[in-house]
PDB file of N, CA and C in Angstrom:
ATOM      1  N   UNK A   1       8.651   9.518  15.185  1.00  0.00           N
ATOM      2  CA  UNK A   1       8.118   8.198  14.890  1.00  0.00           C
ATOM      3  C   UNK A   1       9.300   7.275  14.603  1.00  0.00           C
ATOM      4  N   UNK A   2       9.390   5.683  15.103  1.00  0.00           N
ATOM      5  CA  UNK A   2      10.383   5.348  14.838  1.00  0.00           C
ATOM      6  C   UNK A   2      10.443   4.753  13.692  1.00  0.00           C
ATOM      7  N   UNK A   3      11.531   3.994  12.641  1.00  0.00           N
ATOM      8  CA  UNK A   3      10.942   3.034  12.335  1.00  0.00           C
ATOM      9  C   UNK A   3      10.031   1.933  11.807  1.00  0.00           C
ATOM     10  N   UNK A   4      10.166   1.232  12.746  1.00  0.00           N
ATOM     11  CA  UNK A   4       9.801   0.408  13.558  1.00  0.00           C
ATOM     12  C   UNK A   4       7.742   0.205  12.928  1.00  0.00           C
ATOM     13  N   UNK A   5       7.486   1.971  13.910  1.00  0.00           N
ATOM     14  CA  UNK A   5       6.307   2.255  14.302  1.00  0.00           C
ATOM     15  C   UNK A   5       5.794   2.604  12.644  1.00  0.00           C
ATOM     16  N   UNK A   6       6.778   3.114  11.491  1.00  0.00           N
ATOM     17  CA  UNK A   6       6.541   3.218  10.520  1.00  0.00           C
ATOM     18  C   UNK A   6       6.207   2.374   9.576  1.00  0.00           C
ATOM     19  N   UNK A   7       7.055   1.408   9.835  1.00  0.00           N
ATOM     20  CA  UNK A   7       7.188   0.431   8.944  1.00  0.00           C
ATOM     21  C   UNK A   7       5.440  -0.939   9.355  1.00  0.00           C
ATOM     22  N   UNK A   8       5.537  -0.380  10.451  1.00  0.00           N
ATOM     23  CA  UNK A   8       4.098  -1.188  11.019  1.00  0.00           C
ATOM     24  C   UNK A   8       2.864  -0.323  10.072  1.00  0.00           C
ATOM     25  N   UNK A   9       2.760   0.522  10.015  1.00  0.00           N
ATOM     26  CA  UNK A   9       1.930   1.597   9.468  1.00  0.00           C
ATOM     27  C   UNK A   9       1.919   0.897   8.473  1.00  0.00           C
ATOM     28  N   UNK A  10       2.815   1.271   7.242  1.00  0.00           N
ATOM     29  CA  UNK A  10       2.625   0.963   6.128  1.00  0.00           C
ATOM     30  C   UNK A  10       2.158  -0.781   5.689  1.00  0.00           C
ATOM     31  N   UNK A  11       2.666  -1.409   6.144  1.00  0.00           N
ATOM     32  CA  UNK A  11       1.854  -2.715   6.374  1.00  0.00           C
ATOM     33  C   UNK A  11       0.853  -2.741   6.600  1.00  0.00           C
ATOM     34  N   UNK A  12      -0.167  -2.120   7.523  1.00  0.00           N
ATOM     35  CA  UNK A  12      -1.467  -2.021   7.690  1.00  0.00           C
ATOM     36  C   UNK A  12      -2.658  -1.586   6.685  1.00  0.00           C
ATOM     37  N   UNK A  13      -1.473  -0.261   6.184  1.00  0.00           N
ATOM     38  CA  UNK A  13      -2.428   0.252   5.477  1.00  0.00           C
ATOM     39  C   UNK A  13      -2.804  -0.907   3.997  1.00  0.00           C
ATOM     40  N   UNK A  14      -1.528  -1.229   3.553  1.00  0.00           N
ATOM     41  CA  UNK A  14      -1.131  -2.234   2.517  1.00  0.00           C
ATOM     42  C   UNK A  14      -2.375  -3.603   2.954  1.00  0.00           C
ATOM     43  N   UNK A  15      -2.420  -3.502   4.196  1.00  0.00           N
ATOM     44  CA  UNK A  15      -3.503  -4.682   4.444  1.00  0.00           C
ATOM     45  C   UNK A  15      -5.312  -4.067   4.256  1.00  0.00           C
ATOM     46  N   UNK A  16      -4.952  -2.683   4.417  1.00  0.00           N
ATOM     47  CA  UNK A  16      -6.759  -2.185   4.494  1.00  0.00           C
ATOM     48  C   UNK A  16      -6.905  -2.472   3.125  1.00  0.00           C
ATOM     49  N   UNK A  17      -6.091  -2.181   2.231  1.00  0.00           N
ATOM     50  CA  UNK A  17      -6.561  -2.472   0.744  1.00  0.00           C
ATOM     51  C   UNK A  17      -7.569  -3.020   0.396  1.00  0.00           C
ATOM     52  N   UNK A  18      -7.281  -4.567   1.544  1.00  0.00           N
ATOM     53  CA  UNK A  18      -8.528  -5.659   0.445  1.00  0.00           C
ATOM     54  C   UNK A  18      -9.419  -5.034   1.545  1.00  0.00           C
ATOM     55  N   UNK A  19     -10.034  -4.293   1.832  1.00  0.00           N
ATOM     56  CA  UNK A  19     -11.057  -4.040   2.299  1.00  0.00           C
ATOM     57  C   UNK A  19     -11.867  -2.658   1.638  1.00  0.00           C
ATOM     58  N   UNK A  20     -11.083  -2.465   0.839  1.00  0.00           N
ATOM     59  CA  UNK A  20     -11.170  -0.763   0.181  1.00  0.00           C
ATOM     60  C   UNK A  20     -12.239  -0.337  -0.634  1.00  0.00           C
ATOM     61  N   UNK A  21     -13.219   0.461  -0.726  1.00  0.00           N
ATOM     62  CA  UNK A  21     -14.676   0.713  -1.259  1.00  0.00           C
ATOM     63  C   UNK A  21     -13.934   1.486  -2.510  1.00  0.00           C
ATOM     64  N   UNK A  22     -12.523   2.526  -2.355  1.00  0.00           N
ATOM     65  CA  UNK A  22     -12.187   3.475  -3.305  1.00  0.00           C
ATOM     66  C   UNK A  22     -10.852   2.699  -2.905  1.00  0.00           C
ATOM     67  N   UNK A  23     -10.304   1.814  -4.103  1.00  0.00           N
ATOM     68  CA  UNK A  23      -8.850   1.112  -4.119  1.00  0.00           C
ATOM     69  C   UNK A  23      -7.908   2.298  -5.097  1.00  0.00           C
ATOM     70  N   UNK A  24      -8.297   2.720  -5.450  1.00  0.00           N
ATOM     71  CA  UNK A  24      -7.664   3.554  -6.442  1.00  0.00           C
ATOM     72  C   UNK A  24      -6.911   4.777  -5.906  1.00  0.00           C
ATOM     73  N   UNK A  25      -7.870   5.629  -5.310  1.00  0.00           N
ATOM     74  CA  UNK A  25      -7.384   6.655  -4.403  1.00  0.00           C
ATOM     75  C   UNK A  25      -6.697   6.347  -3.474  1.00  0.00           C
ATOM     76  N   UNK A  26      -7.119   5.512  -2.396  1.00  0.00           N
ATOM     77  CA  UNK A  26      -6.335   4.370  -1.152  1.00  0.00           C
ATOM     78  C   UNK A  26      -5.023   3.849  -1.928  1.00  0.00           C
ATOM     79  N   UNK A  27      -4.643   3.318  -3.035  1.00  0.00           N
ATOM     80  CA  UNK A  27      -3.408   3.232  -3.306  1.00  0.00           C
ATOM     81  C   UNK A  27      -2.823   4.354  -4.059  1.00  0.00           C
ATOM     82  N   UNK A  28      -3.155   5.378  -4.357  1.00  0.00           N
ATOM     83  CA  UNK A  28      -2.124   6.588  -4.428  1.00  0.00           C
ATOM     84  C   UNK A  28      -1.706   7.018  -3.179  1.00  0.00           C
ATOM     85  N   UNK A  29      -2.686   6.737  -1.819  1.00  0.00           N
ATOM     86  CA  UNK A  29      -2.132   7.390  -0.659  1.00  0.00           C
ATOM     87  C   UNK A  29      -1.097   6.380   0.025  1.00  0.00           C
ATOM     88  N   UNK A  30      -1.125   5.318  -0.368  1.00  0.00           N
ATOM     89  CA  UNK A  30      -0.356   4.206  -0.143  1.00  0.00           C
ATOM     90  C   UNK A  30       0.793   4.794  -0.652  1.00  0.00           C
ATOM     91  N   UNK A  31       0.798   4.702  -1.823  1.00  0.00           N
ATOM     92  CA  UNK A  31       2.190   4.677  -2.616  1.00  0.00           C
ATOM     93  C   UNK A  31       2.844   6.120  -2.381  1.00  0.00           C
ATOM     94  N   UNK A  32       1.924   6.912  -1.414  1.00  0.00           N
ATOM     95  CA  UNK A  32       2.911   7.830  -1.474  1.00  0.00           C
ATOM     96  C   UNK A  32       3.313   7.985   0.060  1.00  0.00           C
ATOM     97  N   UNK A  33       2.815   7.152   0.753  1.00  0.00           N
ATOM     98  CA  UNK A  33       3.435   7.153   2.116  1.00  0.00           C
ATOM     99  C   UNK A  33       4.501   5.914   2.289  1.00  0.00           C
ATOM    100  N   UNK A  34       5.011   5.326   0.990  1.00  0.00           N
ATOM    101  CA  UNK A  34       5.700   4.271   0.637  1.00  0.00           C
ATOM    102  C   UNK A  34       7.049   5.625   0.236  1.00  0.00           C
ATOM    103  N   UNK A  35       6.706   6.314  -0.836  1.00  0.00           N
ATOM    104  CA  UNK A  35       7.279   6.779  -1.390  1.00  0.00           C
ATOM    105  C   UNK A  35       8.172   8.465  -0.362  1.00  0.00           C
ATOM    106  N   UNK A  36       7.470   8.200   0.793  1.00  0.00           N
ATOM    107  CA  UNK A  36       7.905   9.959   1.470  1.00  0.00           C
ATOM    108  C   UNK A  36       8.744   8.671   2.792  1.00  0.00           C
ATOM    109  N   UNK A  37       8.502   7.604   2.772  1.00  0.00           N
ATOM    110  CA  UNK A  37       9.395   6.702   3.812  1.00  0.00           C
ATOM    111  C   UNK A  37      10.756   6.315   3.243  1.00  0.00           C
ATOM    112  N   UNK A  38      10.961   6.219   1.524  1.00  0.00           N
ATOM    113  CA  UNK A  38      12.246   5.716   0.847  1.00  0.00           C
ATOM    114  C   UNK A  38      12.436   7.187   1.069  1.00  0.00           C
ATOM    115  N   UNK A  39      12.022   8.504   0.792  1.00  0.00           N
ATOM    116  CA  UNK A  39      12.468   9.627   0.499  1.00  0.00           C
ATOM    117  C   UNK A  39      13.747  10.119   1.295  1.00  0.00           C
ATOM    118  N   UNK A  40      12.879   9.686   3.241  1.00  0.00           N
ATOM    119  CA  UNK A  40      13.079   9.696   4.266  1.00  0.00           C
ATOM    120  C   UNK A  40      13.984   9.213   4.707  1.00  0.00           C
ATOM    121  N   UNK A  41      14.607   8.056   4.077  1.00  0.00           N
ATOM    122  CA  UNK A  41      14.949   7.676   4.110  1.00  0.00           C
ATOM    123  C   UNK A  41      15.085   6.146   5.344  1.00  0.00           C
ATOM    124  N   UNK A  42      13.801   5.963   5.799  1.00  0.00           N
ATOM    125  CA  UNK A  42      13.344   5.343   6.773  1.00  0.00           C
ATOM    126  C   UNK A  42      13.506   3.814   6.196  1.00  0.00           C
ATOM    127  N   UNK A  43      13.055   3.970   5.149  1.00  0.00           N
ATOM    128  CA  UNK A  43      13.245   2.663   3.881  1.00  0.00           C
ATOM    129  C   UNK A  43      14.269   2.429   2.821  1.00  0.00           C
ATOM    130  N   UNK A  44      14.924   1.648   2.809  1.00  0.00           N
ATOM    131  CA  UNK A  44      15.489   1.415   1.557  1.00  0.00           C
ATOM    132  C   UNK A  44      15.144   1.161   0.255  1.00  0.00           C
ATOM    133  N   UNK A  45      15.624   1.521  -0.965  1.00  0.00           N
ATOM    134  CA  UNK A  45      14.821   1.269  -2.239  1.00  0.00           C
ATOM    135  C   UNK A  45      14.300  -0.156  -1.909  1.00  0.00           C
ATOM    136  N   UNK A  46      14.936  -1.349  -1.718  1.00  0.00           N
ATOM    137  CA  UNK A  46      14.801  -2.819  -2.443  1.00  0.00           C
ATOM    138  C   UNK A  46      13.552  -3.324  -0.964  1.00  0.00           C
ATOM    139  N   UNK A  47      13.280  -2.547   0.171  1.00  0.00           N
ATOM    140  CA  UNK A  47      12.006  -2.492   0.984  1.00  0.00           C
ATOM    141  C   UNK A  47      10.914  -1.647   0.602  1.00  0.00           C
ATOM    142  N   UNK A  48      11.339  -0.667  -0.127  1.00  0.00           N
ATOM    143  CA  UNK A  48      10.053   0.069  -0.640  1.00  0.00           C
ATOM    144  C   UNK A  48       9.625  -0.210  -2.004  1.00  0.00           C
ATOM    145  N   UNK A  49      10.551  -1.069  -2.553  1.00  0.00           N
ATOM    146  CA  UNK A  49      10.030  -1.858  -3.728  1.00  0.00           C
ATOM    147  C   UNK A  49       9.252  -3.165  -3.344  1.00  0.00           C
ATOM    148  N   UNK A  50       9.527  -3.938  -2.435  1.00  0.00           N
ATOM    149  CA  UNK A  50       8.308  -4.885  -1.383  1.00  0.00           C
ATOM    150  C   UNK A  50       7.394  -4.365  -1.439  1.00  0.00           C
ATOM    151  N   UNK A  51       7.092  -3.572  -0.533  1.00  0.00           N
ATOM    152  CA  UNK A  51       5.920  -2.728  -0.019  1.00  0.00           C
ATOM    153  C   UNK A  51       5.078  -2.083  -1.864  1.00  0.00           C
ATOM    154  N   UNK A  52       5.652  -1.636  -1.969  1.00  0.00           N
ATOM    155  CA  UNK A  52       4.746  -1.361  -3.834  1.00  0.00           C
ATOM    156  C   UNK A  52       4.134  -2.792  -4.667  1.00  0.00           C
ATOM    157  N   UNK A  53       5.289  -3.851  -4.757  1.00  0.00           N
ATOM    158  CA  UNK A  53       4.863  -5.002  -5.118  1.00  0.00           C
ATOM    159  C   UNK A  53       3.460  -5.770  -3.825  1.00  0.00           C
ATOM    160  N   UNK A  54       3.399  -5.629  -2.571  1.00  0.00           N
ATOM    161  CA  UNK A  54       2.747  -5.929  -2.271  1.00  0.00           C
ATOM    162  C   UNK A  54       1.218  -4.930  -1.968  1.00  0.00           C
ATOM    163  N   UNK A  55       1.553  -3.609  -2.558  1.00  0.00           N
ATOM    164  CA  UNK A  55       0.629  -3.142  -2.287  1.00  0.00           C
ATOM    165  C   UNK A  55      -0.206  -2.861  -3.682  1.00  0.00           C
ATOM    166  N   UNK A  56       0.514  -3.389  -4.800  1.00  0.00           N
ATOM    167  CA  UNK A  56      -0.060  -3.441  -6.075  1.00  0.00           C
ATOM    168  C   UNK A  56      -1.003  -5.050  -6.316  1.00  0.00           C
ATOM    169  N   UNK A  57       0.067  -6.131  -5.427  1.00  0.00           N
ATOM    170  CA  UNK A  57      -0.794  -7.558  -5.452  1.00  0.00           C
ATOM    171  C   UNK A  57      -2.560  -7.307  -5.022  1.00  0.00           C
ATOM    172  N   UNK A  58      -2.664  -6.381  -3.987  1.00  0.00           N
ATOM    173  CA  UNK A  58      -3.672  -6.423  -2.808  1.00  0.00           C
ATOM    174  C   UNK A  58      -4.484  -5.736  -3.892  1.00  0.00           C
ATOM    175  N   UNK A  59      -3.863  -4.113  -4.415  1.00  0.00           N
ATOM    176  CA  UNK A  59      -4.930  -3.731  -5.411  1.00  0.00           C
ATOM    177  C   UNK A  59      -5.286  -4.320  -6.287  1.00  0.00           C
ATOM    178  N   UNK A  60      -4.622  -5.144  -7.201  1.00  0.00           N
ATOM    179  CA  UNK A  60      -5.588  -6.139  -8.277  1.00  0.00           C
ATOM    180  C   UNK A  60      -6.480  -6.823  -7.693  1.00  0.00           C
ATOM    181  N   UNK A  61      -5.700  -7.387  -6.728  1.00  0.00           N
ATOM    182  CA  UNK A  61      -7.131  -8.459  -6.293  1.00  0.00           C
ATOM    183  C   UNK A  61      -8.358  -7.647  -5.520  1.00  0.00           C
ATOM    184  N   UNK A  62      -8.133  -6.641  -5.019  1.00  0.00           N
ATOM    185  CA  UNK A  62      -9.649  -5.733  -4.696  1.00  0.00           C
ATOM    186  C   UNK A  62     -10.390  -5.322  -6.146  1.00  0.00           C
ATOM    187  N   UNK A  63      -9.356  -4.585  -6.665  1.00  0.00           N
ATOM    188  CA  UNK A  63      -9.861  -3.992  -8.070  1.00  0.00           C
ATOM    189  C   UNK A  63     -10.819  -5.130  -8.756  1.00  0.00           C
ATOM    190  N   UNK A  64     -10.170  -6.273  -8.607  1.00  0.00           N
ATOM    191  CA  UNK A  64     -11.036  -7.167  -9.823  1.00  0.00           C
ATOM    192  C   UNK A  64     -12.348  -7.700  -8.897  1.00  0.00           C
ATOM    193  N   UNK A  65     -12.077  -7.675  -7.569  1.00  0.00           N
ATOM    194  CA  UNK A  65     -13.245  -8.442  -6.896  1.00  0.00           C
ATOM    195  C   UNK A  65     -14.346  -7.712  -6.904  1.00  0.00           C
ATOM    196  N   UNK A  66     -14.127  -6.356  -7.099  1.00  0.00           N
ATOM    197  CA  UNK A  66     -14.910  -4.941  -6.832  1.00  0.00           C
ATOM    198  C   UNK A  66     -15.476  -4.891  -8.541  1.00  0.00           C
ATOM    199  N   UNK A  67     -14.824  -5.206  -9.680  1.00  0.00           N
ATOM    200  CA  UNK A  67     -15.260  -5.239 -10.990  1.00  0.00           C
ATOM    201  C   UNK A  67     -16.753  -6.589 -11.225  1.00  0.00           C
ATOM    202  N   UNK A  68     -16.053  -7.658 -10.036  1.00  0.00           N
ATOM    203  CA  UNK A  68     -17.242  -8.926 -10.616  1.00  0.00           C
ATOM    204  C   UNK A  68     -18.261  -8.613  -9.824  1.00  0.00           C
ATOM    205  N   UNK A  69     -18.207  -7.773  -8.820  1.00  0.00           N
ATOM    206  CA  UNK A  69     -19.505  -7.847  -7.533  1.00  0.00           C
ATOM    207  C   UNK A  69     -20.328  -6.689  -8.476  1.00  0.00           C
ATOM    208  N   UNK A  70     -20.093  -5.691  -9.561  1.00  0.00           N
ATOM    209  CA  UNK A  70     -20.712  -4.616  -9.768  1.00  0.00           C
ATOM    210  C   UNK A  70     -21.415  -5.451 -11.517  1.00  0.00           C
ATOM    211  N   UNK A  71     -20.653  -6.660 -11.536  1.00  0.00           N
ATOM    212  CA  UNK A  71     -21.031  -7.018 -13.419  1.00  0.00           C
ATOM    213  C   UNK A  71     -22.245  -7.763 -13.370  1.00  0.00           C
TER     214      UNK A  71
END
């Protein structure tokens, strides 16, 4: 896989977020296909710190939208 093709991945998934029924579980699998790409070295820390900051923005805002639709 290149890349490239990786780095597209993880963006996507970072985008299914706001669509997510289970945000919670969906961002542990996030953060750890964030976390096996810095490992990998495919990513650099200060890009896989992006990718966490933006994949933590997406979960609050599901998390809370998913808290007012159930109150």
């Amino acid at each position: 896989m290149s890349n490239q093709v990786a780095l597209a991945r993880l963006g996507l998934e970072i985008a299914k977020m706001r669509k997510s029924c289970t945000p919670v579980p969906d961002r542990t699998f996030v953060m750890g296909m964030i976390e096996m790409a810095e490992f990998a070295e495919i990513i650099d820390t200060r890009t896989a710190n992006r990718y966490r900051d933006a994949l933590d923005a997406k979960f609050v805002e599901r998390n809370d939208y998913l808290k007012g639709v159930s109150a």
